[in-house]
C-alpha atoms as a PDB file:
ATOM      1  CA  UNK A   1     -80.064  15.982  45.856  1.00  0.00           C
ATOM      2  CA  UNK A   2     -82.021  13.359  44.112  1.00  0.00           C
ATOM      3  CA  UNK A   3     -83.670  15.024  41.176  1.00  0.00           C
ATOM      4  CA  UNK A   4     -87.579  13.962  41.046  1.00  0.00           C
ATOM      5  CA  UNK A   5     -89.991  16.570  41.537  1.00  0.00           C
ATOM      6  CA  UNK A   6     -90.966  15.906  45.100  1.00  0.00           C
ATOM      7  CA  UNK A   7     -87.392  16.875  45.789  1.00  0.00           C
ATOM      8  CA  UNK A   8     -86.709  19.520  43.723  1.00  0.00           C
ATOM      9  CA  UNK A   9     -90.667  21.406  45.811  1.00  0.00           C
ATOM     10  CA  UNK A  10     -88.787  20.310  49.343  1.00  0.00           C
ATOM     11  CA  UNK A  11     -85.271  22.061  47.816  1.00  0.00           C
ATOM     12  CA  UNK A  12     -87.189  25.228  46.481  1.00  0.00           C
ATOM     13  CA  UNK A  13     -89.283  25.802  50.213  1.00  0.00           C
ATOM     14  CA  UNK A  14     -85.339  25.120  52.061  1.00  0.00           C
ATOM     15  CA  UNK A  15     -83.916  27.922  49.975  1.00  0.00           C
ATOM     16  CA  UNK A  16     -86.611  30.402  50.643  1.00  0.00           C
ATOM     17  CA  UNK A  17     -86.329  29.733  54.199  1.00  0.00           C
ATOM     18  CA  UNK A  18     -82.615  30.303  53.848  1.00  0.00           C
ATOM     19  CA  UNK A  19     -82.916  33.906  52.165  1.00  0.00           C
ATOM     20  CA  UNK A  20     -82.468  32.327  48.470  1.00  0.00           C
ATOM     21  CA  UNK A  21     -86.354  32.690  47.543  1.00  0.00           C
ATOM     22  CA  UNK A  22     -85.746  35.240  44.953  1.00  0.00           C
ATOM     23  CA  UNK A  23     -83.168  34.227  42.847  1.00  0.00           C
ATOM     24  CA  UNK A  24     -85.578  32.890  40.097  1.00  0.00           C
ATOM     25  CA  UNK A  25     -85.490  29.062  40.137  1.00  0.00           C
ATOM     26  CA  UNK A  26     -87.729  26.754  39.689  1.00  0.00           C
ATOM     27  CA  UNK A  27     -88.721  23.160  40.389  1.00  0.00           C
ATOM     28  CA  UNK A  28     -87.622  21.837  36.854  1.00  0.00           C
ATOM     29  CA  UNK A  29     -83.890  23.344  37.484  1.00  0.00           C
ATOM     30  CA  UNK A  30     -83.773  20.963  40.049  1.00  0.00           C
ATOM     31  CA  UNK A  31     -84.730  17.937  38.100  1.00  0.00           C
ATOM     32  CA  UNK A  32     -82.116  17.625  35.364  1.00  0.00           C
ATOM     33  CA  UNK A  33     -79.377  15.169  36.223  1.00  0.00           C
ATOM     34  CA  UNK A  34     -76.137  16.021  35.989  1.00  0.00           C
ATOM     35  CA  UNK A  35     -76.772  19.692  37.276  1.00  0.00           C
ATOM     36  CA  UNK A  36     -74.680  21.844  39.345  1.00  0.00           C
ATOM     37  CA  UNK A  37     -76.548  24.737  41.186  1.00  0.00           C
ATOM     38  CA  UNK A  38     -74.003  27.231  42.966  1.00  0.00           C
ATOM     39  CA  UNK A  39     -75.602  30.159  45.272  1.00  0.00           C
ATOM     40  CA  UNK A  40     -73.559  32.346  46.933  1.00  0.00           C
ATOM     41  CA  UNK A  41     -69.754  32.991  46.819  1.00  0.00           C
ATOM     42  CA  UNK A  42     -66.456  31.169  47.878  1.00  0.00           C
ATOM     43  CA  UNK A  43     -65.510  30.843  50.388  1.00  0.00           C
ATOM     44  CA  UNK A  44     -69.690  30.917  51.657  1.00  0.00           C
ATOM     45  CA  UNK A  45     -70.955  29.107  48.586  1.00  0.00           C
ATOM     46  CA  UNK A  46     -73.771  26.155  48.021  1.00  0.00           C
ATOM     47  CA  UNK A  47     -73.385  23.623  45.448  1.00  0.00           C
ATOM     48  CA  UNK A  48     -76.621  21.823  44.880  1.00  0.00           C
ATOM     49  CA  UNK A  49     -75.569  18.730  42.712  1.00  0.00           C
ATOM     50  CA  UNK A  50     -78.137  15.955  41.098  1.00  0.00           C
ATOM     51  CA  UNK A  51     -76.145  13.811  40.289  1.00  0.00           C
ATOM     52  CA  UNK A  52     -71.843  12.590  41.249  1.00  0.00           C
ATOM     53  CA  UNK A  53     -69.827  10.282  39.098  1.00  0.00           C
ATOM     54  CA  UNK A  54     -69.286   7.104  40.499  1.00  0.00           C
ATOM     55  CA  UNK A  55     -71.964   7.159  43.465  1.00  0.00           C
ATOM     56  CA  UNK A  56     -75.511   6.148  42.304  1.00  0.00           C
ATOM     57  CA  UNK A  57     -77.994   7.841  44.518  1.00  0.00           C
ATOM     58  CA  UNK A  58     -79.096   4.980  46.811  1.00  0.00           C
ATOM     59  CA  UNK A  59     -75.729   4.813  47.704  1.00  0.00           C
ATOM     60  CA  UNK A  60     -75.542   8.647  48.707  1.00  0.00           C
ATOM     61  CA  UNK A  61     -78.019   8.297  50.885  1.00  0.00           C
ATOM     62  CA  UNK A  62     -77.360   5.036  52.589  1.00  0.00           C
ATOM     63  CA  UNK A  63     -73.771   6.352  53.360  1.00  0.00           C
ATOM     64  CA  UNK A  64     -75.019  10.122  54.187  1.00  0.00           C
ATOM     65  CA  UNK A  65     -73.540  11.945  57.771  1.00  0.00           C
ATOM     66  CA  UNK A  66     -75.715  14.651  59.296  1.00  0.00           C
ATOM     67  CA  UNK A  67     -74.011  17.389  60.632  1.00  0.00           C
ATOM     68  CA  UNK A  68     -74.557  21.049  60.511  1.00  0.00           C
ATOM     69  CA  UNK A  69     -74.105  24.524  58.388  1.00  0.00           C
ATOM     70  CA  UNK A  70     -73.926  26.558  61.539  1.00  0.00           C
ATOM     71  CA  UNK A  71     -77.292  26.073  63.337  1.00  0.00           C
ATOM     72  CA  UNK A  72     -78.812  24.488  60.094  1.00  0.00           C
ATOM     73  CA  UNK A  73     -79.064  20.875  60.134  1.00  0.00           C
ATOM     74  CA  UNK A  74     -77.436  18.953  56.614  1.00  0.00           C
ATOM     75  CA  UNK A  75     -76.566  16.109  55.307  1.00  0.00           C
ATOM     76  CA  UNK A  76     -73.184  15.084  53.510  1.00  0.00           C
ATOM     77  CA  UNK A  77     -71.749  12.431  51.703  1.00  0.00           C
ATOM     78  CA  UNK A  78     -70.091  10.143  53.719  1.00  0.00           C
ATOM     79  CA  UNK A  79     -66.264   9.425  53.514  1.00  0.00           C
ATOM     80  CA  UNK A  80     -66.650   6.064  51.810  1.00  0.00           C
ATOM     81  CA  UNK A  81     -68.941   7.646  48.592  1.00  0.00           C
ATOM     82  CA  UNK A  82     -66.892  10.828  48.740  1.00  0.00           C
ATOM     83  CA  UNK A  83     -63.459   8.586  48.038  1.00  0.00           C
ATOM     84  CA  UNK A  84     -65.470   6.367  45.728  1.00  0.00           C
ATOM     85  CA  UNK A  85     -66.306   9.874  44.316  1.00  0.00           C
ATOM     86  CA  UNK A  86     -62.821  11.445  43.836  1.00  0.00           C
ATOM     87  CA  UNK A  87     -61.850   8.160  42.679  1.00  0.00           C
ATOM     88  CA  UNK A  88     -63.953   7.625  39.647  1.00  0.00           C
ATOM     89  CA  UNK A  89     -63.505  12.163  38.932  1.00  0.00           C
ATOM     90  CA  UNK A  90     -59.573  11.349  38.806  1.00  0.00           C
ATOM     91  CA  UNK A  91     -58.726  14.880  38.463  1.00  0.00           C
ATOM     92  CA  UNK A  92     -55.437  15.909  39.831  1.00  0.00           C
ATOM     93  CA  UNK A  93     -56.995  18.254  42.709  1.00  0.00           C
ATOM     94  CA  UNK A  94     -59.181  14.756  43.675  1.00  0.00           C
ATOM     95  CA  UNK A  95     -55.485  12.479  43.494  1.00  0.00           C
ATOM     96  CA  UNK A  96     -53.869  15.061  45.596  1.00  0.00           C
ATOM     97  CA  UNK A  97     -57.461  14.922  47.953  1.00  0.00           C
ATOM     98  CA  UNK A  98     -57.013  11.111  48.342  1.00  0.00           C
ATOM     99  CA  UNK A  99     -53.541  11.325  49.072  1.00  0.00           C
ATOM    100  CA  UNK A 100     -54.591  13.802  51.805  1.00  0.00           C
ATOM    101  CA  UNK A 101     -57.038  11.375  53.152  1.00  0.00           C
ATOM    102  CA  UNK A 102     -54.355   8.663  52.954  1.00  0.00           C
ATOM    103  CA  UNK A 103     -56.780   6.870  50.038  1.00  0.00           C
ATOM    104  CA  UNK A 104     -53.729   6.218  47.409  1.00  0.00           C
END
């Protein structure tokens, strides 16, 4: 998510409409760049990111793909900024991830 404070209200009214309303955050955690927000547990869990290496936000969002959480309606990253994504990370889980993709 892009972290401005506009945002980071939307975010905070999404999660209390999902059933996350009480787990004590606030606009401001949703502002900081380079922050990772994880609700829930694998294999069920949310990762609320403000920021990816490699993608600047523009990006993120020109290349975004709705799709869906069950009945919920989300975007992702699209396949080109997630590969420019794993690229630029260059840990070994995202090598073996673009060698899965066939992304060498």
């Amino acid at each position: 998510m892009r972290p401005d404070p506009e945002n980071a209200e939307r975010i905070l009214r999404a999660l209390g409409d999902f059933g996350f309303g009480a787990v004590g955050l606030a606009a401001r955690d949703f502002t900081n760049p380079e922050k990772v927000i994880q609700l829930g547990v694998p294999p069920v869990r949310i990762d609320i990111v403000t920021s990816i290496t490699g993608v600047s936000w523009e990006e993120a969002a020109a290349g975004r793909v709705r799709g869906n959480y069950g009945d919920v309606p989300v975007h992702f990253l699209g396949k080109k900024e997630f590969i420019k994504n794993k690229r630029a990370v260059g840990r070994k889980k995202d090598e073996a991830d673009l060698e899965a993709l066939g992304e060498e």
